[in-house]
Structures are given as C-alpha cells and as structure tokens.
N, C-alpha and C. Protein backbone atom coordinates (compact mmCIF):
# COMPACT_ATOMS: atom_id res chain seq x y z
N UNK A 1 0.84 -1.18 0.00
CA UNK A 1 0.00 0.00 0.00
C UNK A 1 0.88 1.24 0.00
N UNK A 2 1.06 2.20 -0.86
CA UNK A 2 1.41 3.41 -0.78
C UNK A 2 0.57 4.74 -0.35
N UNK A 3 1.31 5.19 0.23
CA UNK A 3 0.74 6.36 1.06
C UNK A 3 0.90 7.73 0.51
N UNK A 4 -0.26 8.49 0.21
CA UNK A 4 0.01 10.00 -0.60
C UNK A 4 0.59 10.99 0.64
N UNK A 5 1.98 11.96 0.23
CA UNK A 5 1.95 12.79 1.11
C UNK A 5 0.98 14.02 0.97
N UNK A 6 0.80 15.04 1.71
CA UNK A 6 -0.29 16.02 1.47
C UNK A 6 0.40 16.84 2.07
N UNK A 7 0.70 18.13 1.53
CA UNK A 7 1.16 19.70 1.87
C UNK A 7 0.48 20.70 2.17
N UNK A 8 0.59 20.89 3.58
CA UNK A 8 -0.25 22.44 3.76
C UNK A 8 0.69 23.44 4.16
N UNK A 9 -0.15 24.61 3.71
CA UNK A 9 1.05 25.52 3.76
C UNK A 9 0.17 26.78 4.60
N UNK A 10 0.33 27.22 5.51
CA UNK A 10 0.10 28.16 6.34
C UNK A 10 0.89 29.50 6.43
N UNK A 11 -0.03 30.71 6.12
CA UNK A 11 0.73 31.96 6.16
C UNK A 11 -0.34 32.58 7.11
N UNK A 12 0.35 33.38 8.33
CA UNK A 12 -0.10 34.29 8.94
C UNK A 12 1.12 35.63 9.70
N UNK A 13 0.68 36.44 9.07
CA UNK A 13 1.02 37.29 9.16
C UNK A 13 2.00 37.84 8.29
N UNK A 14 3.50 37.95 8.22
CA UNK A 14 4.46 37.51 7.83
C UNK A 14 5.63 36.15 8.16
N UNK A 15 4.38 35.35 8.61
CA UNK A 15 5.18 34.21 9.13
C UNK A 15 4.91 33.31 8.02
N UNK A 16 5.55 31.87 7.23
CA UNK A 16 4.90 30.70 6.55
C UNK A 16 4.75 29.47 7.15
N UNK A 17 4.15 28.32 7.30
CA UNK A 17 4.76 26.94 7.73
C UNK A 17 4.20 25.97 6.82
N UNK A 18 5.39 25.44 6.35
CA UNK A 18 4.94 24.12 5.45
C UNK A 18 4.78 23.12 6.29
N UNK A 19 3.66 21.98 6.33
CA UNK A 19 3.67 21.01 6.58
C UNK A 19 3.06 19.84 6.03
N UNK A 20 3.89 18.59 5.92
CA UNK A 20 3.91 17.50 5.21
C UNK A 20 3.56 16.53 6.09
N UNK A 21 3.02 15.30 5.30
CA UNK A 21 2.60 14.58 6.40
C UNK A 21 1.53 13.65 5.43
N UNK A 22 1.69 12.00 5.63
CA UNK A 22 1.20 11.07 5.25
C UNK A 22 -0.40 11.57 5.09
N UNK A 23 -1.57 10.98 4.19
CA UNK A 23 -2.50 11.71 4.14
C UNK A 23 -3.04 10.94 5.67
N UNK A 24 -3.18 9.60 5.74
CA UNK A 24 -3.73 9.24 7.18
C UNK A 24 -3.48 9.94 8.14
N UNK A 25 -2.20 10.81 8.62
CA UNK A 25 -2.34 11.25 9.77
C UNK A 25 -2.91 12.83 9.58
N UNK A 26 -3.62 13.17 8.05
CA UNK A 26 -4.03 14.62 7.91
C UNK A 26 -5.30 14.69 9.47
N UNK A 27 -6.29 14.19 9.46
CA UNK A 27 -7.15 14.52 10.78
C UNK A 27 -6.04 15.24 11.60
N UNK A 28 -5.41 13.94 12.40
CA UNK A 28 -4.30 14.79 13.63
C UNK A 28 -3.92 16.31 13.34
N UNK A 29 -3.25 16.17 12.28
CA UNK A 29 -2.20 17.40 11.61
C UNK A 29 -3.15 18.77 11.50
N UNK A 30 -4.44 18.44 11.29
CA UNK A 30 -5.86 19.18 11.14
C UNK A 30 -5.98 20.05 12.62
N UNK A 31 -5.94 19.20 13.51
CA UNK A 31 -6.49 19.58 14.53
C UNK A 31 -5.82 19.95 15.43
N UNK A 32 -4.43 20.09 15.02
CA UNK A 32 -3.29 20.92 15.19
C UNK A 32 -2.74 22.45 14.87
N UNK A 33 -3.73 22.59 14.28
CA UNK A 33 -3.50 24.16 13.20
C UNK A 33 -3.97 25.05 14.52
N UNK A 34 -5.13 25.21 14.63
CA UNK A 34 -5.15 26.42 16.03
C UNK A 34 -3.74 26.19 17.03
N UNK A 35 -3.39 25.49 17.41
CA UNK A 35 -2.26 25.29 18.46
C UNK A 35 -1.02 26.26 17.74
N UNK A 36 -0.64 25.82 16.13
CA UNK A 36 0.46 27.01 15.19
C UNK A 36 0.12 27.95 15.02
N UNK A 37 -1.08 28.14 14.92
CA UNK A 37 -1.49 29.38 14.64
C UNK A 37 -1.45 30.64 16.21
N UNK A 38 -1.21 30.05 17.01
CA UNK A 38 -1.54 30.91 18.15
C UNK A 38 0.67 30.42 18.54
N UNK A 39 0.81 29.43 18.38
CA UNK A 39 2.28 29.54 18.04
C UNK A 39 2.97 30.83 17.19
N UNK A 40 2.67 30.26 16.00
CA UNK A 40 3.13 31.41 15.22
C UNK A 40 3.26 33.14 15.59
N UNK A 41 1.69 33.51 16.61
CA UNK A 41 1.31 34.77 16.98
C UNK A 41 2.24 35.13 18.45
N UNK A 42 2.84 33.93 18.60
CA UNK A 42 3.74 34.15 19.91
C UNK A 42 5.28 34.34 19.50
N UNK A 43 5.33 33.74 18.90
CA UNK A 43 7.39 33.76 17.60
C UNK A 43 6.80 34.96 17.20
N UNK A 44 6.16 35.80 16.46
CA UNK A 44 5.71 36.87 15.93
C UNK A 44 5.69 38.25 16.68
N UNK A 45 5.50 37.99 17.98
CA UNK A 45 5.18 38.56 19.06
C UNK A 45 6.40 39.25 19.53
N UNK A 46 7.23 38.15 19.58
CA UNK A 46 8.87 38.20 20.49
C UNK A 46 10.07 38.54 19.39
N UNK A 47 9.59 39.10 18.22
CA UNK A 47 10.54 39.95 17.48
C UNK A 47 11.35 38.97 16.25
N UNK A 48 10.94 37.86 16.39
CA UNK A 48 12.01 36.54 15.91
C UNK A 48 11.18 36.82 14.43
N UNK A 49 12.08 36.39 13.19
CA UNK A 49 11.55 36.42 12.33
C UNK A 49 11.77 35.21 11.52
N UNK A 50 12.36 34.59 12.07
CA UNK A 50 12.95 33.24 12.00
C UNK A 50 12.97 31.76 12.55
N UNK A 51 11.78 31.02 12.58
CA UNK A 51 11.33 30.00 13.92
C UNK A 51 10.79 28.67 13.02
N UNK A 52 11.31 27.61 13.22
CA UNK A 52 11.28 26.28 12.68
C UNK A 52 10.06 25.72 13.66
N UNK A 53 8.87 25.65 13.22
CA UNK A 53 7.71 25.21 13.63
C UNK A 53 7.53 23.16 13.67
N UNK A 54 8.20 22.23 13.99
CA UNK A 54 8.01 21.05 13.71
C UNK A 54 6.69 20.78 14.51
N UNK A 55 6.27 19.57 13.45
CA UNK A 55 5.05 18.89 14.11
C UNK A 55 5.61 17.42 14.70
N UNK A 56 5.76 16.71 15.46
CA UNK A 56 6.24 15.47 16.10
C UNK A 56 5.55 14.53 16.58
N UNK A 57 5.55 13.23 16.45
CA UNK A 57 4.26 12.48 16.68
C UNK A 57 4.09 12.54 18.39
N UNK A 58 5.07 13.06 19.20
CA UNK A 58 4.70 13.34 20.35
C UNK A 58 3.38 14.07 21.12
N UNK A 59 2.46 13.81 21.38
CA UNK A 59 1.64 15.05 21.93
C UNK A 59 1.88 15.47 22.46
N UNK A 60 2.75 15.42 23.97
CA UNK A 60 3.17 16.63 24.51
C UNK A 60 3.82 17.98 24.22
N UNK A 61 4.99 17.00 22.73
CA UNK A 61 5.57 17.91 22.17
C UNK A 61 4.78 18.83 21.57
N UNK A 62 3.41 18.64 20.68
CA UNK A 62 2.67 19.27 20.49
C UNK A 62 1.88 20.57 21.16
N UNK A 63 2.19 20.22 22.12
CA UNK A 63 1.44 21.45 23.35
C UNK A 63 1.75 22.77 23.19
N UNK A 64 0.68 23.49 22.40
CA UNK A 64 1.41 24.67 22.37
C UNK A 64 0.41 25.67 23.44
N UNK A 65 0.62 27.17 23.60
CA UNK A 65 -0.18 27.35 24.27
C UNK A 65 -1.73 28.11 23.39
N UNK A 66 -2.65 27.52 24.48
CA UNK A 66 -3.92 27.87 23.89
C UNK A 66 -4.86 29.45 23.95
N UNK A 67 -5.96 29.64 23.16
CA UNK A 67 -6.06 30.52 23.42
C UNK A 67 -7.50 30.62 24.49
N UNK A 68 -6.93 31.97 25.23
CA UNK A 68 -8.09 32.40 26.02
C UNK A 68 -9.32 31.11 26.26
N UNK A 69 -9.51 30.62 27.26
CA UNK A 69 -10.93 30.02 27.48
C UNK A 69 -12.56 31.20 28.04
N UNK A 70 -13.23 31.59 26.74
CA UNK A 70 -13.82 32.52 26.61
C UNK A 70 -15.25 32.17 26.26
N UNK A 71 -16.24 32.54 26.41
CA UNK A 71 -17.83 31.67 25.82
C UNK A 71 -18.18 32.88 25.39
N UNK A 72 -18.13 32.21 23.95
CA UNK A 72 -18.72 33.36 22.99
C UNK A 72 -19.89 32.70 22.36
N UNK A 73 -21.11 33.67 22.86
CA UNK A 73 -22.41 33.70 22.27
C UNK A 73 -22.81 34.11 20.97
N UNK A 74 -24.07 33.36 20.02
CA UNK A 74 -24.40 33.60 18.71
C UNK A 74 -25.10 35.25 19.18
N UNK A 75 -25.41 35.82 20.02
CA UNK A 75 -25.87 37.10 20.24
C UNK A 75 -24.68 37.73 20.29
N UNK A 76 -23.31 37.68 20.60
CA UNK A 76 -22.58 38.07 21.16
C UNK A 76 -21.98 39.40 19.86
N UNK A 77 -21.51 40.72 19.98
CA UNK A 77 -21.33 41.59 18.71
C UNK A 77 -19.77 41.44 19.08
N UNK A 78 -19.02 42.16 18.18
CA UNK A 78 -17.59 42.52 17.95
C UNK A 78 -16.92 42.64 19.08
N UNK A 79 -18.21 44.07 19.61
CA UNK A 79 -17.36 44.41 20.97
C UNK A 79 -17.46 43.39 21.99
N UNK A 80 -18.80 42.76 22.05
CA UNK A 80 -18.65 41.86 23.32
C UNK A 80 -17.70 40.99 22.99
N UNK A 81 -17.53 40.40 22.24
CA UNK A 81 -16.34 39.18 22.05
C UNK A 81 -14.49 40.04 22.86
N UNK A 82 -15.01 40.91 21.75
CA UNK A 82 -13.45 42.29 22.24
C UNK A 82 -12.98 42.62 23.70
N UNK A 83 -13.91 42.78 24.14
CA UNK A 83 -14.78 42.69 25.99
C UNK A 83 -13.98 41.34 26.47
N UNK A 84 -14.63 40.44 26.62
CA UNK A 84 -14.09 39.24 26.71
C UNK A 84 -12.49 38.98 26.66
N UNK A 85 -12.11 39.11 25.47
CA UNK A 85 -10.79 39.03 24.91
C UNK A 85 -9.92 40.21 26.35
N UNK A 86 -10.19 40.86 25.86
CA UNK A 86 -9.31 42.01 26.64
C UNK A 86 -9.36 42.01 28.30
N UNK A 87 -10.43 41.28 29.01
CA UNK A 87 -10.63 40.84 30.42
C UNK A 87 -10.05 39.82 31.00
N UNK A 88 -9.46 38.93 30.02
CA UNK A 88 -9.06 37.72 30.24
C UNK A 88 -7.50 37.83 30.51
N UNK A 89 -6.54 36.64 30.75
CA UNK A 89 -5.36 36.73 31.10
C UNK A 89 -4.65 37.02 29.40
N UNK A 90 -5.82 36.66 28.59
CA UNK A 90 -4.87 36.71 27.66
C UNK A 90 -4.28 37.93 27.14
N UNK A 91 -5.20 39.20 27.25
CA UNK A 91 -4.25 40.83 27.41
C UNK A 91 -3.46 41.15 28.23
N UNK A 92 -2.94 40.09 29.30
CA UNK A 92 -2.01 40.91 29.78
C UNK A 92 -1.06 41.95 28.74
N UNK A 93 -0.07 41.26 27.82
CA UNK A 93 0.43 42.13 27.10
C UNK A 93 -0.36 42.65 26.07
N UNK A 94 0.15 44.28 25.26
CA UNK A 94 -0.42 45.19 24.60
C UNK A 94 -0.62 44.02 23.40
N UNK A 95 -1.55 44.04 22.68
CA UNK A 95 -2.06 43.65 21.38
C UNK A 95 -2.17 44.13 20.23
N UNK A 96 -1.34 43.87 18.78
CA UNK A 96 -1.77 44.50 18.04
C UNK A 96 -2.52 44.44 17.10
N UNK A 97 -3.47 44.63 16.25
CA UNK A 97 -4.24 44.53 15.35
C UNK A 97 -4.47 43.12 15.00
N UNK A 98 -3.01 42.61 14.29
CA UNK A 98 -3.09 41.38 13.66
C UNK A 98 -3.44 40.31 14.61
N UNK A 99 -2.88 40.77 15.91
CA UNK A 99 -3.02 39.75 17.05
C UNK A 99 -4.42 39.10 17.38
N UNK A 100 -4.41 40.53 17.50
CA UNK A 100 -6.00 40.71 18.08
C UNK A 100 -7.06 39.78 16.61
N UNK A 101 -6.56 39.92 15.72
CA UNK A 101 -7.45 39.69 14.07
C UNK A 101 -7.59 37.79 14.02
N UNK A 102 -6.13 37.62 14.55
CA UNK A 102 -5.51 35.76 14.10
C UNK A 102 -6.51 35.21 15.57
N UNK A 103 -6.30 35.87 17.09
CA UNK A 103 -7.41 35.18 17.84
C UNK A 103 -8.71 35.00 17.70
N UNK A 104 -9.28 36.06 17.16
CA UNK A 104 -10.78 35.94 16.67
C UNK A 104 -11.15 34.68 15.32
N UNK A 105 -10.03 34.70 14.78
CA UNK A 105 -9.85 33.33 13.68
C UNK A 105 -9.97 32.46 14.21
N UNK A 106 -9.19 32.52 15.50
CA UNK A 106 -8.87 30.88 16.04
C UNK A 106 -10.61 30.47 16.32
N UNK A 107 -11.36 31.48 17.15
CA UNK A 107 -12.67 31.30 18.06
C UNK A 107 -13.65 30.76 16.09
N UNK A 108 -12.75 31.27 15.19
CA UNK A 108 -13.88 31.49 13.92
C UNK A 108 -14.89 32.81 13.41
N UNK A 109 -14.11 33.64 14.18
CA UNK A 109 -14.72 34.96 13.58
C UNK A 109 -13.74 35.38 12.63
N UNK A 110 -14.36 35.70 11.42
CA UNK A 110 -13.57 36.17 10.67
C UNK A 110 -14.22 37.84 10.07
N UNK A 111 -13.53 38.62 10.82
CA UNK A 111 -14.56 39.95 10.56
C UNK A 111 -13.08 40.53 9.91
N UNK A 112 -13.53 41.20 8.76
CA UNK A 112 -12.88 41.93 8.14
C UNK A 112 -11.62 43.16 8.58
N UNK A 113 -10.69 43.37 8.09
CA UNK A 113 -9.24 44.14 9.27
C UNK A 113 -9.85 45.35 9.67
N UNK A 114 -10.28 45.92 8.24
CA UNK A 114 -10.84 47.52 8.49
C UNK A 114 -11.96 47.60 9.59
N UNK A 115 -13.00 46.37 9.75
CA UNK A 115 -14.19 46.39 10.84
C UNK A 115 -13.65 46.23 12.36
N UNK A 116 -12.36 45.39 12.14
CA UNK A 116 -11.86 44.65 13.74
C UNK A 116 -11.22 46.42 14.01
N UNK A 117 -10.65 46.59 12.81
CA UNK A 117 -9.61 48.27 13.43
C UNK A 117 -10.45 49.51 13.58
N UNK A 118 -11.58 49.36 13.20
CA UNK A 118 -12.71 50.48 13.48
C UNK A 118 -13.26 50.27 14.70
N UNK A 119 -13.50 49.39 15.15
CA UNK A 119 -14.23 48.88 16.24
C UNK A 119 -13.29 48.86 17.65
N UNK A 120 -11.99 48.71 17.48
CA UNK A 120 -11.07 48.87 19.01
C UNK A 120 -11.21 50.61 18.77
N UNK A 121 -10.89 51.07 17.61
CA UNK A 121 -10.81 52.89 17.97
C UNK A 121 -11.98 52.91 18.63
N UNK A 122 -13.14 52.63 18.31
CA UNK A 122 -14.54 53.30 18.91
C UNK A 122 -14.36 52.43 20.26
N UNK A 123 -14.28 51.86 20.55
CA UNK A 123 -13.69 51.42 22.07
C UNK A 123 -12.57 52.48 22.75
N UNK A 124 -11.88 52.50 22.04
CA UNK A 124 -10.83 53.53 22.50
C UNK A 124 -11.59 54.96 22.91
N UNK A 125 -11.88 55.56 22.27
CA UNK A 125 -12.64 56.41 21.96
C UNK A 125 -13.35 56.56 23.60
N UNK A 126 -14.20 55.50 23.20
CA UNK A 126 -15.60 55.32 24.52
C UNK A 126 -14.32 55.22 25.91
N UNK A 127 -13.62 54.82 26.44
CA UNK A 127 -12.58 54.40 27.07
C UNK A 127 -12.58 52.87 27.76
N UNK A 128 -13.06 51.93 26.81
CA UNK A 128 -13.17 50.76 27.04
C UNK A 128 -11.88 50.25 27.40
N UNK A 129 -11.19 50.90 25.90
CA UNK A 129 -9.43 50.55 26.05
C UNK A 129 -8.85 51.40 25.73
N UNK A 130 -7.52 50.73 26.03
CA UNK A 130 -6.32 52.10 25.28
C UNK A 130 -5.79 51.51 24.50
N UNK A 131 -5.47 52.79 23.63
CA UNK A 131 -4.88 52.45 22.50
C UNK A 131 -3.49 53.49 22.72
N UNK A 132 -2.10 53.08 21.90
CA UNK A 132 -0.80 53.83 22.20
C UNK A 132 -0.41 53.03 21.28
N UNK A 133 1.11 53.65 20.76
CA UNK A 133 1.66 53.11 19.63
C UNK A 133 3.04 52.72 20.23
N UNK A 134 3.42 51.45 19.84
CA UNK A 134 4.50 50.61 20.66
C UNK A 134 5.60 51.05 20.38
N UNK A 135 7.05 50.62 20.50
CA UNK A 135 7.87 50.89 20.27
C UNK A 135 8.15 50.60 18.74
N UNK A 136 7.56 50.28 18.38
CA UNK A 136 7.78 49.92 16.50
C UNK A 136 6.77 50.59 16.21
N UNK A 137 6.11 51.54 16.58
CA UNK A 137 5.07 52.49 15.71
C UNK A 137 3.96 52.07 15.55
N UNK A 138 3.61 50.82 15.63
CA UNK A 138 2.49 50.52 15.51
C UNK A 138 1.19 50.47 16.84
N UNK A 139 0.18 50.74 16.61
CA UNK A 139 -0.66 50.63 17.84
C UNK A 139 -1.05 49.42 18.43
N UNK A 140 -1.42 49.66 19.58
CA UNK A 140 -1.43 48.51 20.39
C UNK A 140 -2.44 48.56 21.51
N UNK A 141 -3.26 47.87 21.73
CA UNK A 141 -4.13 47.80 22.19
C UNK A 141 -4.36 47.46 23.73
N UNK A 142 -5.01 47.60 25.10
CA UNK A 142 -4.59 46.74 26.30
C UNK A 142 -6.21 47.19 26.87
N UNK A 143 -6.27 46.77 28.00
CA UNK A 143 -7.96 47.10 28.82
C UNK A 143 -7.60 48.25 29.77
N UNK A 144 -8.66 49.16 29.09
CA UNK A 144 -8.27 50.62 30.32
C UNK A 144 -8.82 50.26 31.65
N UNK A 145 -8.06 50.79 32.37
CA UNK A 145 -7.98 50.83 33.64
C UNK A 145 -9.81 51.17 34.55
N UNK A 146 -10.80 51.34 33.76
CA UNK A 146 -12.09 51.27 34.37
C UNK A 146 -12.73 49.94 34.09
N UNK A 147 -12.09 49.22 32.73
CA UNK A 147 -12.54 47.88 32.11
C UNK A 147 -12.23 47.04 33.47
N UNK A 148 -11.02 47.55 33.96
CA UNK A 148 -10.40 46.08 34.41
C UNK A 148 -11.18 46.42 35.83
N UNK A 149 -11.08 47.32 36.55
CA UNK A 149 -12.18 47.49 37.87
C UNK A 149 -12.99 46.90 37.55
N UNK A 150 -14.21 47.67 36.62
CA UNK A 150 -15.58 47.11 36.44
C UNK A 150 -15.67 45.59 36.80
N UNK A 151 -14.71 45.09 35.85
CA UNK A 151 -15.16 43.50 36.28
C UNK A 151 -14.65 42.70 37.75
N UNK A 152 -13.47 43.69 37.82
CA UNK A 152 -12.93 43.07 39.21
C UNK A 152 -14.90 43.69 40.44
N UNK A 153 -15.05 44.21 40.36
CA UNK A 153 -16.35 44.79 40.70
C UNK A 153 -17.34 43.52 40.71
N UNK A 154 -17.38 43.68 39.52
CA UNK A 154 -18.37 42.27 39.01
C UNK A 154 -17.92 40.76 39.44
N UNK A 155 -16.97 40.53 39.67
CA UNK A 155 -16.19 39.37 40.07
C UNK A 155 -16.60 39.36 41.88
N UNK A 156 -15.90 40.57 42.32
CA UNK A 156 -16.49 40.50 43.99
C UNK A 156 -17.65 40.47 44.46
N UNK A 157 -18.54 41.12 43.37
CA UNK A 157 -20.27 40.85 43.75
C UNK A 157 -20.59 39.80 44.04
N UNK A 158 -20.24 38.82 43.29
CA UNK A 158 -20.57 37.48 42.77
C UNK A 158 -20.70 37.07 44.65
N UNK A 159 -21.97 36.43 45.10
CA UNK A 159 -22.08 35.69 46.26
C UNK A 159 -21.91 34.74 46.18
C-alpha cells in the first residue's frame, strides 16, 4: 500500500509553515493548526523572524499554548467578544491589530481588518481601552484601567 503525502502551507502574518505529512495522519495534523497558529502569533510577538515550527508524533511535544478560554455567544457583537478578549489573562500584554485579528480566527470569527480596526478605535474612543503606539510604531491595544475594575467589581459581587 502506498501512502500519498499532502502539503499544507500556512501563512499568517508575515510568518509561513509548510507542513507534510502522510495523508492518514491529515485529521491529527488538522487539529493541530489552532495550536500554530496561536504559536506562530507568539514567535511573531517576540521579534524573531525566524522559527522552525516542527510537528512530532509526540503530543506533549505538540502542546502549544492555547487561546483564552472565553464563551462566545451567537448574540454576542464585535465588541462583546473584544470585551471578553481584553478581560481575560490573555491581554495581559499590549495587542496589536493582527493579534487581536488571528485570535478571533482561532474562536472562527472572521470579521474583516478595516471592521476589527474600526471597532477597538470606537472602544478607544468610549474608554473601554487604550490604544498607544509601541515601540515599533504601531498601535497597540490593552484594557483601560475602568474595564479592568468594572469586572474586578463584578467578580467581587458574585455571592
């Protein structure tokens, strides 16, 4: 019996990853992609422009880290998801656009750049969050300082 290999090729951001792999083990290799993809946004993150992504039949080796555990509702709009996102541990650090664009992929929102980048300004704006431009010029996103009360608020209510 011969076995077809199958090539996927993943681009996010300015990052690529080829990966190859017998077609039988495509499921696994499948259900591996959110784990690179939130990989990739972390090598991306830390300035490296250069990072050898292997897949290994190990699962542990596989472990990459995940994103945010968040319950996002079919009612739920831009901002509430944004809300969410930005309350969680996963803002600790500033966020930028793309960041912010590849997590909402992972959950399966795929809202357009110009709608995701209109929608943190009008947050900004309202003072949901702040917005400031990082040391590379670009803006960056984090939870203003009434976001993060409010819920600490909401968290101590809780009986």
């Amino acid at each position: 019996m011969t076995t077809s290999l199958t090539r996927i090729k993943l681009k996010i951001s300015n990052t690529e990853v080829d990966i190859e792999c017998d077609i039988d083990n495509l499921p696994d290799i499948i259900s591996q992609i959110p784990n690179i993809i939130q990989s990739i946004s972390n090598i991306s993150g830390s300035g490296s422009t250069e990072e050898n992504i292997r897949i290994s039949d190990n699962p542990i080796e596989n472990q990459l880290s995940l994103p945010p555990e968040i319950v996002i509702n079919k009612s739920d709009s831009l901002t509430d998801v944004l809300l969410k996102l930005f309350t969680s541990n996963w803002s600790n650090e500033p966020k930028k656009l793309n960041e912010i664009r590849e997590i909402l992929q992972l959950y399966g929102l795929m809202y357009p750049k110009q709608t995701v980048a209109v929608t943190l300004l009008r947050m900004a704006k309202s003072g949901r969050l702040r917005r400031f431009k990082s040391n590379t010029g670009e803006y960056v996103y984090t939870a203003s300082n009434s976001l993060l009360s409010s819920t600490e608020k909401l968290s101590n209510s809780s009986y």
